[in-house]
N, C-alpha and C. Protein backbone atom coordinates (compact mmCIF):
# COMPACT_ATOMS: atom_id res chain seq x y z
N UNK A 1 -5.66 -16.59 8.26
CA UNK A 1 -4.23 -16.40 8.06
C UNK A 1 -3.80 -15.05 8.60
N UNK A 2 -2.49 -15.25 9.13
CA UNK A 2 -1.99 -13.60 9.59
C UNK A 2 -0.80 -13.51 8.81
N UNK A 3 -0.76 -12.81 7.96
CA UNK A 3 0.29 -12.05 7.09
C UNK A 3 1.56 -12.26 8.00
N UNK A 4 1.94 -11.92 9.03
CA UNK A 4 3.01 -11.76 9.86
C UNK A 4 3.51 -13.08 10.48
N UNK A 5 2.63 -13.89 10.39
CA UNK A 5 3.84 -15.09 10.52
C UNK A 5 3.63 -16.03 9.14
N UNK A 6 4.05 -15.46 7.76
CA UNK A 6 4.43 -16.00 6.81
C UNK A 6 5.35 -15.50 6.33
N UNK A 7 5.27 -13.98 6.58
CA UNK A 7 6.33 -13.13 5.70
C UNK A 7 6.84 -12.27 7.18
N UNK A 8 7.79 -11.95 7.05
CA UNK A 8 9.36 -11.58 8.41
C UNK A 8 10.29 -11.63 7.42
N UNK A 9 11.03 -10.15 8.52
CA UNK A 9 12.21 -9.65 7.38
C UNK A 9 13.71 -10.50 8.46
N UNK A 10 14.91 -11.03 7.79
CA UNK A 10 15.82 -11.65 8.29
C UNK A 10 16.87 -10.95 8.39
N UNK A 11 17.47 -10.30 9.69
CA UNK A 11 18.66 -9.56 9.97
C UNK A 11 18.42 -8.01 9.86
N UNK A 12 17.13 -7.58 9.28
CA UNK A 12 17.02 -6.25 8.87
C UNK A 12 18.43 -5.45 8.44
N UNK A 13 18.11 -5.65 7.43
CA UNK A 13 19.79 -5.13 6.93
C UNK A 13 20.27 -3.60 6.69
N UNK A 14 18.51 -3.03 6.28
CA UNK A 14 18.48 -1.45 6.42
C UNK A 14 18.92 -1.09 6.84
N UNK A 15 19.72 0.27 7.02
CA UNK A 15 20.29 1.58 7.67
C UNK A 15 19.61 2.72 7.42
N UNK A 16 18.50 2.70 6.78
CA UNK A 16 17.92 4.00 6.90
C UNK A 16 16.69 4.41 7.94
N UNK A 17 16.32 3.15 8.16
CA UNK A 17 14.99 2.98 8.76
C UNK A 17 14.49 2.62 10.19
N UNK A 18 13.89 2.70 11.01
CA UNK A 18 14.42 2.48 12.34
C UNK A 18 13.38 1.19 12.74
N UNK A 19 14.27 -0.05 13.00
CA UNK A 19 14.20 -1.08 13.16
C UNK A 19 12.98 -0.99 14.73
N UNK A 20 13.25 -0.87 15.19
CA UNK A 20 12.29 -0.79 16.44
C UNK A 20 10.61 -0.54 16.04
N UNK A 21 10.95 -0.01 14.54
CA UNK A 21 9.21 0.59 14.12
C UNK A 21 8.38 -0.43 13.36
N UNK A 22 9.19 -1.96 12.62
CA UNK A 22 8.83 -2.92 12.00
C UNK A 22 7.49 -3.14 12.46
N UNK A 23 6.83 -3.30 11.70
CA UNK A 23 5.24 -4.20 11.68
C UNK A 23 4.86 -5.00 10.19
N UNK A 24 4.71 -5.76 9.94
CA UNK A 24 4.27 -6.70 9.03
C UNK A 24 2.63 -6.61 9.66
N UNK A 25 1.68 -6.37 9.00
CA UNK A 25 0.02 -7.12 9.44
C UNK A 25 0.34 -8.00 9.86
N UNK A 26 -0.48 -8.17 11.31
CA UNK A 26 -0.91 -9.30 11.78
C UNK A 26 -2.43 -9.43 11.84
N UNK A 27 -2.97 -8.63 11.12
CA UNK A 27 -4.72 -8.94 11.01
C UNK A 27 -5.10 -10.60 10.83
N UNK A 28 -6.41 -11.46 11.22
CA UNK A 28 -6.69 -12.14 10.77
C UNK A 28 -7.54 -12.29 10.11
N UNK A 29 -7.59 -12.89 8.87
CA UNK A 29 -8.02 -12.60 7.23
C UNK A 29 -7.87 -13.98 6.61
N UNK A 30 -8.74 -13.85 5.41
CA UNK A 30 -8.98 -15.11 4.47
C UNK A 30 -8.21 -14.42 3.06
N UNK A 31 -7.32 -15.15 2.47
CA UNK A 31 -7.03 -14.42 1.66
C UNK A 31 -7.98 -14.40 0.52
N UNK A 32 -8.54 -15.25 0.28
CA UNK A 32 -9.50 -15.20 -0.95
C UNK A 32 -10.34 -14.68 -0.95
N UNK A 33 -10.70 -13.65 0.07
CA UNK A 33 -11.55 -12.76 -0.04
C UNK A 33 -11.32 -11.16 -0.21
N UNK A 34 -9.89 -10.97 -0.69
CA UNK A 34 -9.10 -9.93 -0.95
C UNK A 34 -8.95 -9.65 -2.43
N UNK A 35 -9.54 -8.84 -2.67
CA UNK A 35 -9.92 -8.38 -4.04
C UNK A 35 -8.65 -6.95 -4.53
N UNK A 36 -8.51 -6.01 -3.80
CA UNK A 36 -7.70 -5.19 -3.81
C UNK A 36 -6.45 -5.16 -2.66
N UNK A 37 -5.41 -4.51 -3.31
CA UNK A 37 -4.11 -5.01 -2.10
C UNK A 37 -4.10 -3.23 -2.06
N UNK A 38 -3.92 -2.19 -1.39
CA UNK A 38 -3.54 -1.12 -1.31
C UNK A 38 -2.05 -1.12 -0.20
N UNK A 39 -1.12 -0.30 -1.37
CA UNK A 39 0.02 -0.71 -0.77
C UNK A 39 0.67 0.42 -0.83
N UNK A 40 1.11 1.50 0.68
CA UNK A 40 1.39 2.88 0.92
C UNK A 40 3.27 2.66 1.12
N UNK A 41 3.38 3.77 1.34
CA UNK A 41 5.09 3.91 1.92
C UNK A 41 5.82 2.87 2.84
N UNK A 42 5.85 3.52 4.22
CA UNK A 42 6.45 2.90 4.69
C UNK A 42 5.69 2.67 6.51
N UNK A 43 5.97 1.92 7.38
CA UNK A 43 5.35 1.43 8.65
C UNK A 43 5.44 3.00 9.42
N UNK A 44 4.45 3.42 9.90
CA UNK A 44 4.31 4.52 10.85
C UNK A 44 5.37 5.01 12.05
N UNK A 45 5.56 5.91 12.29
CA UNK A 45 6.73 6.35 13.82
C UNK A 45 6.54 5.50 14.77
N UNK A 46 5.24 5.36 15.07
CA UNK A 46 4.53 4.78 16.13
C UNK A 46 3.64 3.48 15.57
N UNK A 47 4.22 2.20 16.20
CA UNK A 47 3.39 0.82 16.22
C UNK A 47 1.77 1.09 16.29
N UNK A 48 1.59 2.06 17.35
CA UNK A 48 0.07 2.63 17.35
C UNK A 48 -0.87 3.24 16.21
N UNK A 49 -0.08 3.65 15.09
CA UNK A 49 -1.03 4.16 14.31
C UNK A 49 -0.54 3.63 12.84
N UNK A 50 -0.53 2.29 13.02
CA UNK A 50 -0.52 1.48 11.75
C UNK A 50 -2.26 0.81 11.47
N UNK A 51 -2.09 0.64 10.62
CA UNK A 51 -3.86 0.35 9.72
C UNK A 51 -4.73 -0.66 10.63
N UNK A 52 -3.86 -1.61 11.02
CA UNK A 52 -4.69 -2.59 12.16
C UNK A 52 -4.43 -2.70 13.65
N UNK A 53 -3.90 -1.12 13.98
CA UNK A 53 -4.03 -1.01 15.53
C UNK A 53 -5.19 -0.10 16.30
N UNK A 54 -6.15 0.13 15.60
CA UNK A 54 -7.32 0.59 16.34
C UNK A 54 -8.13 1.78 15.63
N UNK A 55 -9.11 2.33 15.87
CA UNK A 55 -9.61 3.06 15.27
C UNK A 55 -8.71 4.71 15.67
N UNK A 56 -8.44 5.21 16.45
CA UNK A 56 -7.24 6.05 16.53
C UNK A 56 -5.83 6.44 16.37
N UNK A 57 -5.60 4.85 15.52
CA UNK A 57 -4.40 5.09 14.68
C UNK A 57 -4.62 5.61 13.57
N UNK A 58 -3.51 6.43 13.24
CA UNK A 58 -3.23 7.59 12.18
C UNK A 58 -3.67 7.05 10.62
N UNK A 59 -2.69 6.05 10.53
CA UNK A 59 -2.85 5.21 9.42
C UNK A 59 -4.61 5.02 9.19
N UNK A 60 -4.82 4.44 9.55
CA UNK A 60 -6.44 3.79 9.69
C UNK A 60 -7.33 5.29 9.50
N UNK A 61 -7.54 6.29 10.56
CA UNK A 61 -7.94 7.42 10.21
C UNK A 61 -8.11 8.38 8.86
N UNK A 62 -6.97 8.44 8.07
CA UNK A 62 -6.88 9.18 7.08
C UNK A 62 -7.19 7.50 6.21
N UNK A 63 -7.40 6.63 5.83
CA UNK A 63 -7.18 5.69 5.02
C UNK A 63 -8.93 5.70 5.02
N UNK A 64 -9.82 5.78 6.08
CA UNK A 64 -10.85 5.57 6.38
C UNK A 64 -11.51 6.57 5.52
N UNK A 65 -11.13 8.03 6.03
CA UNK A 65 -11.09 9.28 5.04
C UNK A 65 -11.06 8.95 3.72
N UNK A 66 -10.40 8.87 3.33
CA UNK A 66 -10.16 8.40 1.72
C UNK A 66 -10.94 7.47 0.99
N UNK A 67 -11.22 6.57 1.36
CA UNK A 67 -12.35 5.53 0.99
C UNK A 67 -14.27 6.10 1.29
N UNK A 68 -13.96 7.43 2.41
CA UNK A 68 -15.43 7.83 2.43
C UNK A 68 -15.14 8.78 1.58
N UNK A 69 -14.50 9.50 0.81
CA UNK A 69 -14.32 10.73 0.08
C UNK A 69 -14.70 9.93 -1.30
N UNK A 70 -14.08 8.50 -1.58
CA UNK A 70 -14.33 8.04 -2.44
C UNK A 70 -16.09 7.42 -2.77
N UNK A 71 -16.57 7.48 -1.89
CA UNK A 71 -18.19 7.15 -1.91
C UNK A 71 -18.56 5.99 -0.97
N UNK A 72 -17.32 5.70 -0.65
CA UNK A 72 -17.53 4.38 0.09
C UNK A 72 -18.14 4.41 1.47
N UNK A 73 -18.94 3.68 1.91
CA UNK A 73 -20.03 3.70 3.13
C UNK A 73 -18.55 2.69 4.04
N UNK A 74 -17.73 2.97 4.52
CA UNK A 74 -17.00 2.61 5.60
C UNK A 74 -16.66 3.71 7.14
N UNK A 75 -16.66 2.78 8.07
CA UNK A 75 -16.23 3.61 9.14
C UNK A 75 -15.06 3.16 10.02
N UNK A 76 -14.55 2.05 9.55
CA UNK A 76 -13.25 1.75 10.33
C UNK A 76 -12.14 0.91 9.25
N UNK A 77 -11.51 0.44 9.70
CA UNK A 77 -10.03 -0.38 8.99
C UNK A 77 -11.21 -1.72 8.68
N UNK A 78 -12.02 -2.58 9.29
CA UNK A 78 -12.53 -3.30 9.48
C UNK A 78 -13.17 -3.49 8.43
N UNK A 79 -14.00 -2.49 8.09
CA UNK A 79 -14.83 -1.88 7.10
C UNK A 79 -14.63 -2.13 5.45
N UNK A 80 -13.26 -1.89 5.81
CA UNK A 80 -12.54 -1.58 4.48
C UNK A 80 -11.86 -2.83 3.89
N UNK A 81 -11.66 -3.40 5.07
CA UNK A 81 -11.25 -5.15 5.04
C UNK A 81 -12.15 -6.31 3.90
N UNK A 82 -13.53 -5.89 4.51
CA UNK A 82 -15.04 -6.08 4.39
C UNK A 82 -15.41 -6.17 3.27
N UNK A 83 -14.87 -5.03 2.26
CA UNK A 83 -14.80 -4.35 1.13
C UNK A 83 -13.74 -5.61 -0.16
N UNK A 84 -12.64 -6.37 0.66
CA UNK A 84 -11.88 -6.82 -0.03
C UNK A 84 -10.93 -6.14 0.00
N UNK A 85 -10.13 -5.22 0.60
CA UNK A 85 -9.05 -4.55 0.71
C UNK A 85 -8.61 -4.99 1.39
N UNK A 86 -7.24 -5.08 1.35
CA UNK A 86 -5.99 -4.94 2.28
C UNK A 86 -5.01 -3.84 2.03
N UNK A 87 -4.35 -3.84 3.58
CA UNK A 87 -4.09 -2.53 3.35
C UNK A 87 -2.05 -2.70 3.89
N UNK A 88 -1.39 -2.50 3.05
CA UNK A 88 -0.06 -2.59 4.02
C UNK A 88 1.11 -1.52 3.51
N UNK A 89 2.25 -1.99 3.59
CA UNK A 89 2.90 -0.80 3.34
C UNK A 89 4.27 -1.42 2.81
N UNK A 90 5.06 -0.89 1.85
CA UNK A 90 6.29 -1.13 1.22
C UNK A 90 7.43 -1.73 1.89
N UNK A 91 7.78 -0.61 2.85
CA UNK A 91 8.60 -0.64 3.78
C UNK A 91 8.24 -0.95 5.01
N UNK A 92 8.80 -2.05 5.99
CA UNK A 92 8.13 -2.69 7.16
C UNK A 92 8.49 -1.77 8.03
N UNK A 93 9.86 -1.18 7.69
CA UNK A 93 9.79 -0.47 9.22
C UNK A 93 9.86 1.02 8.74
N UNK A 94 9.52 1.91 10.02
CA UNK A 94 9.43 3.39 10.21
C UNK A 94 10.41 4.13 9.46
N UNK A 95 10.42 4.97 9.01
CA UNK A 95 11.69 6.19 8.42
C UNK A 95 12.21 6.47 9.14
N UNK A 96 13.42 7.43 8.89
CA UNK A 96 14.04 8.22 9.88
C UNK A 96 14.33 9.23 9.63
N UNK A 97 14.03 9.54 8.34
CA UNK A 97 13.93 11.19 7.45
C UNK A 97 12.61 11.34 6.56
N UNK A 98 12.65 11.96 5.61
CA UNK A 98 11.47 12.57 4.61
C UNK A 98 11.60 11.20 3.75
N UNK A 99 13.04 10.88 3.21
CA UNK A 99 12.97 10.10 2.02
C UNK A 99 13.52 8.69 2.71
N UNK A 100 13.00 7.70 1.82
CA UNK A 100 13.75 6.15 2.00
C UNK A 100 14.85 6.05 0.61
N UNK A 101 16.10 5.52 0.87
CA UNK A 101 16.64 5.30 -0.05
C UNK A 101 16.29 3.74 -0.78
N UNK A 102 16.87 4.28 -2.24
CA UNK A 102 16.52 3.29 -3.24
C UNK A 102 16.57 1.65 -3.05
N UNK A 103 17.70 1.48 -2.05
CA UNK A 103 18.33 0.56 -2.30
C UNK A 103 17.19 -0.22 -0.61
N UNK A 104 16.91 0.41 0.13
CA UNK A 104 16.04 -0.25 1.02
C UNK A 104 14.55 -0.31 0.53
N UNK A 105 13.95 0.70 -0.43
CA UNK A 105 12.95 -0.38 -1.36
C UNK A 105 13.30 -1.40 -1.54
N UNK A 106 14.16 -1.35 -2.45
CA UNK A 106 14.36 -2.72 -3.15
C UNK A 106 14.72 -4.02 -2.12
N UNK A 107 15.56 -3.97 -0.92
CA UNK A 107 15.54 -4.81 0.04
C UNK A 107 14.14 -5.46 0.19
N UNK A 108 13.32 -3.98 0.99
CA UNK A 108 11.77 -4.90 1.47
C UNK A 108 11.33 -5.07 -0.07
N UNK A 109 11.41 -5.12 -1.28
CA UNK A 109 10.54 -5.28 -2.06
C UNK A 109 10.37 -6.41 -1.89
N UNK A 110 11.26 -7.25 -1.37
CA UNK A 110 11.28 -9.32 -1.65
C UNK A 110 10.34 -9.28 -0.44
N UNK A 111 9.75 -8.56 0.88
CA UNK A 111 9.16 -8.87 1.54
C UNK A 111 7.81 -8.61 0.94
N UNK A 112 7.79 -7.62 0.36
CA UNK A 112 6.35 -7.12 -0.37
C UNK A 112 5.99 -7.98 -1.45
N UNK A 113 6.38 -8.25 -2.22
CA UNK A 113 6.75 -9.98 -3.48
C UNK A 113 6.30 -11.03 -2.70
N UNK A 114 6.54 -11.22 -1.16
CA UNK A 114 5.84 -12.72 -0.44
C UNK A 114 4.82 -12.44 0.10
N UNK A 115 4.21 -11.33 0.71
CA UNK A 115 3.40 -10.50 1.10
C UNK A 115 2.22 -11.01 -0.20
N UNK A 116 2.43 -9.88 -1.04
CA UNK A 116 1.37 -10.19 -2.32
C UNK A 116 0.97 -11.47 -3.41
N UNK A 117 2.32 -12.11 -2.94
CA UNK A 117 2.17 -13.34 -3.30
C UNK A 117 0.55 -14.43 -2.50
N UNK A 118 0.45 -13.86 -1.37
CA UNK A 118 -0.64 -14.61 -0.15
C UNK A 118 -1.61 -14.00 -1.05
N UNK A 119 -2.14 -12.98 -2.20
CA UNK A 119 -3.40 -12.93 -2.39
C UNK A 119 -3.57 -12.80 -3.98
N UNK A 120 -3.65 -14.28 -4.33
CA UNK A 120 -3.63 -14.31 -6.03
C UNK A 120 -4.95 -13.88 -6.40
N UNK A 121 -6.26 -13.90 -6.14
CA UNK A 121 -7.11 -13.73 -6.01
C UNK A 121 -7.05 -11.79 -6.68
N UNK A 122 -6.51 -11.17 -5.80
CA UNK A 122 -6.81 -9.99 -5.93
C UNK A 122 -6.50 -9.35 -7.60
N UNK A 123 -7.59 -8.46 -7.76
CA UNK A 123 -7.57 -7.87 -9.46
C UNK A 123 -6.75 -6.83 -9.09
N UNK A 124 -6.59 -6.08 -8.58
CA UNK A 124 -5.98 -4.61 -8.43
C UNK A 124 -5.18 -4.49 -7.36
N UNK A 125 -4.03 -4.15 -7.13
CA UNK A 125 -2.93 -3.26 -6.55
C UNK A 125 -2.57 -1.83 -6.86
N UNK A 126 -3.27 -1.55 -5.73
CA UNK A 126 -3.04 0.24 -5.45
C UNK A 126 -1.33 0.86 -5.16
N UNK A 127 -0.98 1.31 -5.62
CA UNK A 127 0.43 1.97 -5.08
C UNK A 127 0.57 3.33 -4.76
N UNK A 128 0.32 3.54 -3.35
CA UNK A 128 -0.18 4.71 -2.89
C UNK A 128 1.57 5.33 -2.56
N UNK A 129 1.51 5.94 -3.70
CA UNK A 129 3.07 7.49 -3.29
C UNK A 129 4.31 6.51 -4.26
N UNK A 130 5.37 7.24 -4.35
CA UNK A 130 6.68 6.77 -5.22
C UNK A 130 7.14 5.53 -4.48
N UNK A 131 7.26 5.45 -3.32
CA UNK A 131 7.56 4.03 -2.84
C UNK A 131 6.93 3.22 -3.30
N UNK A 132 5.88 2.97 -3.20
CA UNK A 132 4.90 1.52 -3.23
C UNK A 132 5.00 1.36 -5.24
N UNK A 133 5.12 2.76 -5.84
CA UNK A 133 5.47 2.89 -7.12
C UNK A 133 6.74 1.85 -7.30
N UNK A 134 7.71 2.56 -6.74
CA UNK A 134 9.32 1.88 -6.95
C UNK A 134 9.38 0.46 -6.64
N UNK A 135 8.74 0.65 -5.56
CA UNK A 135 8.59 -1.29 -4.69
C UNK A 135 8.13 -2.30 -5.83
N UNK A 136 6.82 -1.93 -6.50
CA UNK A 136 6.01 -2.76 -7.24
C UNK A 136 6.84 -3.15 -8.96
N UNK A 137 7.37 -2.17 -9.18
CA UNK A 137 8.74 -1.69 -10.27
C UNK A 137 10.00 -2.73 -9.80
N UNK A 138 9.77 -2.67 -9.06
CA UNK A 138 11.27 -4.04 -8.61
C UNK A 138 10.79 -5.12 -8.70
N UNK A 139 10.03 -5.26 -8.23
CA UNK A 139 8.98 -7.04 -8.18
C UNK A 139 9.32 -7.22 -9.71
N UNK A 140 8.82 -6.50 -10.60
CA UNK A 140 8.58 -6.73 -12.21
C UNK A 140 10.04 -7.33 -12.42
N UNK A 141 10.99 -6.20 -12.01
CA UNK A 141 12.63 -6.09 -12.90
C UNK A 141 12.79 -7.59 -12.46
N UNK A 142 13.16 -7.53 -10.88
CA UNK A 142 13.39 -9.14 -10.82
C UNK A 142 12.83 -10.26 -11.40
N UNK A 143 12.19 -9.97 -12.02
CA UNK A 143 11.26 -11.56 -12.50
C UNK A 143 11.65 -11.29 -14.07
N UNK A 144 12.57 -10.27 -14.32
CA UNK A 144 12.82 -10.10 -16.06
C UNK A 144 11.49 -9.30 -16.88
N UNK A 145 10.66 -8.44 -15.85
CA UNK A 145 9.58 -7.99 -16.63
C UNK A 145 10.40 -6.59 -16.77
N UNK A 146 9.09 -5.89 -17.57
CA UNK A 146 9.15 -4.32 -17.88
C UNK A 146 8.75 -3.82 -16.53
N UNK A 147 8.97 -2.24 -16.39
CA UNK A 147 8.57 -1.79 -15.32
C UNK A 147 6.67 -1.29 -15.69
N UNK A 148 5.74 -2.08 -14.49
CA UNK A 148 4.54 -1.76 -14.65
C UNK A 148 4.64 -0.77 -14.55
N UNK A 149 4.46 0.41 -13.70
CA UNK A 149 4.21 1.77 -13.85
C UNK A 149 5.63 2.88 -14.82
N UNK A 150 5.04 3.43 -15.53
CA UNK A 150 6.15 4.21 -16.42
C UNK A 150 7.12 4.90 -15.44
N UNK A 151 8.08 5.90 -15.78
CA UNK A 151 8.34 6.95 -15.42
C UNK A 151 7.57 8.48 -15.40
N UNK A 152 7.63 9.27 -14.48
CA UNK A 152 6.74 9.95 -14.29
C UNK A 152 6.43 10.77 -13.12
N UNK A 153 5.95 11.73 -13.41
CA UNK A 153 5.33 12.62 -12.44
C UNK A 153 3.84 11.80 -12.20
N UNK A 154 3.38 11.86 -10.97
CA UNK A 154 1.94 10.67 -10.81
C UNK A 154 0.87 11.47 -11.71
N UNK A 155 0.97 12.55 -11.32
CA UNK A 155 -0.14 13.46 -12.10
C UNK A 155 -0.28 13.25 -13.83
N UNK A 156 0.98 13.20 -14.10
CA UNK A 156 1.03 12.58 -15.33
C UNK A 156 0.49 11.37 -15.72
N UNK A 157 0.61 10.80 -15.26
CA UNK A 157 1.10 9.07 -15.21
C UNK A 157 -0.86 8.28 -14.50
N UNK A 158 -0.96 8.76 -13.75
CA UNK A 158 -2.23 8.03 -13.39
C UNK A 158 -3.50 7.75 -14.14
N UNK A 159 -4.02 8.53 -15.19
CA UNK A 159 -4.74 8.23 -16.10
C UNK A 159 -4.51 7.29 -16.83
N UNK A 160 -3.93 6.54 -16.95
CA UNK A 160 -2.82 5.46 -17.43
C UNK A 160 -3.54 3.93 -17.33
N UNK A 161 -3.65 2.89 -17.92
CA UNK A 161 -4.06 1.78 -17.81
C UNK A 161 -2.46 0.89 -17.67
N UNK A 162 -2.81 0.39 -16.37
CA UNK A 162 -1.30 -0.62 -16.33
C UNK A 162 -1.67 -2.18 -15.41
N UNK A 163 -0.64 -2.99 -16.02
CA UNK A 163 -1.39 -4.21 -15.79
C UNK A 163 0.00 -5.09 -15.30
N UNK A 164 0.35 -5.66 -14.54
CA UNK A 164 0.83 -6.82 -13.90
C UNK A 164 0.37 -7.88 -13.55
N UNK A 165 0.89 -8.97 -14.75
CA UNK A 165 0.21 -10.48 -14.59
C UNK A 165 -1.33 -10.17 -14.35
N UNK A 166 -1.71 -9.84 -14.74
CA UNK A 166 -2.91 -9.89 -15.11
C UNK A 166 -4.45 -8.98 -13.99
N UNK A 167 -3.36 -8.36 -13.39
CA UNK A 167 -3.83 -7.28 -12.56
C UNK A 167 -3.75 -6.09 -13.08
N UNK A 168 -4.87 -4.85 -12.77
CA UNK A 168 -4.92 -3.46 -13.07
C UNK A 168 -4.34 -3.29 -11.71
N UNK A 169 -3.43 -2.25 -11.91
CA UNK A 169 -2.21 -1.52 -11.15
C UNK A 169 -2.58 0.17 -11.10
N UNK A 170 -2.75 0.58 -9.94
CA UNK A 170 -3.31 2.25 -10.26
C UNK A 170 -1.95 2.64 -9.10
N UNK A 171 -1.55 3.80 -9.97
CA UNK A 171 -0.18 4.90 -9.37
C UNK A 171 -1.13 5.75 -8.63
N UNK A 172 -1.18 5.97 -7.65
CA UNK A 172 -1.53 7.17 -7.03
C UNK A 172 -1.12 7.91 -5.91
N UNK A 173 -1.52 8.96 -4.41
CA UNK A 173 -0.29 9.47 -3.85
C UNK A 173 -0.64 8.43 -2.71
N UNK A 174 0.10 9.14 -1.56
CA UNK A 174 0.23 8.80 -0.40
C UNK A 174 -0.86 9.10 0.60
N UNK A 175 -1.69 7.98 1.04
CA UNK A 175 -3.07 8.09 1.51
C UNK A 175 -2.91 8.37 3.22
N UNK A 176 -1.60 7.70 3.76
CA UNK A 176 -1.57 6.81 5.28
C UNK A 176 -0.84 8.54 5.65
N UNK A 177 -0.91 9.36 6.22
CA UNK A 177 -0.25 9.90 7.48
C UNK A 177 -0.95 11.61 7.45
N UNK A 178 -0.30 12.31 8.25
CA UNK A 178 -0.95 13.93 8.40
C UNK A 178 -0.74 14.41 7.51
N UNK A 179 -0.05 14.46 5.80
CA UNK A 179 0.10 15.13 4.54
C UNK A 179 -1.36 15.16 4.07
N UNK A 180 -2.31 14.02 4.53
CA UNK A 180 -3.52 13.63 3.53
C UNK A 180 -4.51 14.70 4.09
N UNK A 181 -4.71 14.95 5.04
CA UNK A 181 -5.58 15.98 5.83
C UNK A 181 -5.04 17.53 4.97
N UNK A 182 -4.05 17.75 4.49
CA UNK A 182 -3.01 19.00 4.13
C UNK A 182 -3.12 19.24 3.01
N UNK A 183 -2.73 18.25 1.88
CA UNK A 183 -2.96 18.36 0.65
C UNK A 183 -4.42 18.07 -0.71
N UNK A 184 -5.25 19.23 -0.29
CA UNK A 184 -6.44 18.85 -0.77
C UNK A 184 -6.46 18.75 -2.43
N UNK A 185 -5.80 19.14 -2.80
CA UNK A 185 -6.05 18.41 -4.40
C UNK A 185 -5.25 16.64 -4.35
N UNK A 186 -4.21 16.51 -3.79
CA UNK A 186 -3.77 14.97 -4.03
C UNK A 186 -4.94 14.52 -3.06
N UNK A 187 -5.62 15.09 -1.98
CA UNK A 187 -7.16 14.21 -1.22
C UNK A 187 -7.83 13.98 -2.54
N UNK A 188 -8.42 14.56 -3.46
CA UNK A 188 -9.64 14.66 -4.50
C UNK A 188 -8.95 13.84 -4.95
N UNK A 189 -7.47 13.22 -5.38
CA UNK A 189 -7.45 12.44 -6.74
C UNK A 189 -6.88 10.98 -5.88
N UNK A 190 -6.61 11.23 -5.24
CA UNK A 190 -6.75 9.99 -4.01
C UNK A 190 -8.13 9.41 -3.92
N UNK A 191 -9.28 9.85 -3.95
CA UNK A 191 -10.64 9.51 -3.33
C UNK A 191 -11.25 9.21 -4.86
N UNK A 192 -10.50 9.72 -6.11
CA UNK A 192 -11.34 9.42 -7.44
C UNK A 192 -10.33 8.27 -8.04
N UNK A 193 -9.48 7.72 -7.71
CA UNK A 193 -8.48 6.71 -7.62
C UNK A 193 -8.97 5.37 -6.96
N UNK A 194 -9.37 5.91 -5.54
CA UNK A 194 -9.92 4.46 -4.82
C UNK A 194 -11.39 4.32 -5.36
N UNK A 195 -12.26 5.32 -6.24
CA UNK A 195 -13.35 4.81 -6.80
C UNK A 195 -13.38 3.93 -8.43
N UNK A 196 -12.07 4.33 -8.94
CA UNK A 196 -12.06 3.45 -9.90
C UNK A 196 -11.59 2.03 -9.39
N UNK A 197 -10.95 2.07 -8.51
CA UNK A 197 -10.55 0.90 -8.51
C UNK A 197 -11.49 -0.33 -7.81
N UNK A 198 -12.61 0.45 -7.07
CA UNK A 198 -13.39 -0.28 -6.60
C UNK A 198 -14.57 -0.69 -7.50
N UNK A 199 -14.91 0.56 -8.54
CA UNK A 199 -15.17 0.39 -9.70
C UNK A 199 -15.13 -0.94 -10.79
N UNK A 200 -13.23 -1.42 -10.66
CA UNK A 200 -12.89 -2.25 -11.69
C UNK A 200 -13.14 -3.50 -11.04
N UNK A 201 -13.63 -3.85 -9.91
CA UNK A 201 -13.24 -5.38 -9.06
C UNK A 201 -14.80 -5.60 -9.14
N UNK A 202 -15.62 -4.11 -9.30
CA UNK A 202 -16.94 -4.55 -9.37
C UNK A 202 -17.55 -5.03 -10.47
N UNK A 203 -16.83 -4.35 -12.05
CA UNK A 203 -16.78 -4.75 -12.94
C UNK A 203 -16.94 -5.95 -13.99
């Protein structure tokens, strides 16, 4: 199955985001062999350095990082696939500033809702940074739930046991771009984040 021709966004209605940068995965994958969904911000500047365009995309690089910091014996996107991960992102298309507004989460959230819908299978959803936080927080509201992750500073908040339909849900930061190389304490709790969670599926 390829993620990208099940789920496509219609009219792109956003204004914050620059339409030309859209990528949905098109990896080909079994879904039932997807144990963890790791789900970051938003689609990269560049089509080139999203998670399944090569080993020198950005995305893929620091994501690769993170999973070996975490103990994990991987060396590519492939690797990590291998593992039962998938890897995608909130927002389909690129930014065009620092922040995404509220209201274009919540747009792609219905794409991210059909997206995660393809892998019932999986125990855990990662929400790597406040987007993929907010994104996963809308899925709930719409369906009449509580919000899975609290309010919160992450630092606060991540020690935290949280559960959606019957999934463990871990808050943590932003794994995918050049901040992760920069910020070495959110690296350490990034890399002790993706070990619990690989932890709980082993469980």
């Amino acid at each position: 199955m390829k993620v990208s021709e099940v789920v496509g966004c219609q009219g792109f209605p956003c204004g914050d985001v620059q339409h030309a940068g859209y990528v949905v995965p098109a990896v080909d994958l079994d879904p039932s062999t997807i144990k963890i969904v790791m789900v970051s911000e938003a689609a990269p500047a560049q089509a080139s350095d999203h998670y399944y365009a090569g080993a020198e995309a950005l995305f893929a690089q620091t994501t690769v990082q993170a999973f070996r910091d975490a103990g994990a014996d991987v060396a590519s996107v492939p690797d990590i696939l291998a593992l039962g991960v998938y890897l995608t992102t909130s927002v389909k298309c690129a930014k065009t500033g620092y922040a995404i507004r509220s209201e274009t989460v919540r747009t792609c959230a219905h794409l991210l809702e059909r997206e995660l819908a393809l892998f019932p299978g999986a125990r855990v959803w990662m929400c790597m940074g406040d987007v993929a936080i907010k994104a996963v927080n809308e899925i709930a509201r719409r369906a009449g739930e509580a919000r899975v992750i609290p309010a919160g500073s992450t630092y606060k908040i991540r020690g935290g046991e949280f559960f959606y339909r019957g999934r463990r849900v871990f808050p943590s930061y932003l794994q995918a771009g050049p901040s992760f190389f920069i910020e070495k304490s959110k690296r350490r709790t990034i890399a002790e984040d993706i070990a619990a969670a690989l932890g709980w599926v082993e469980s």
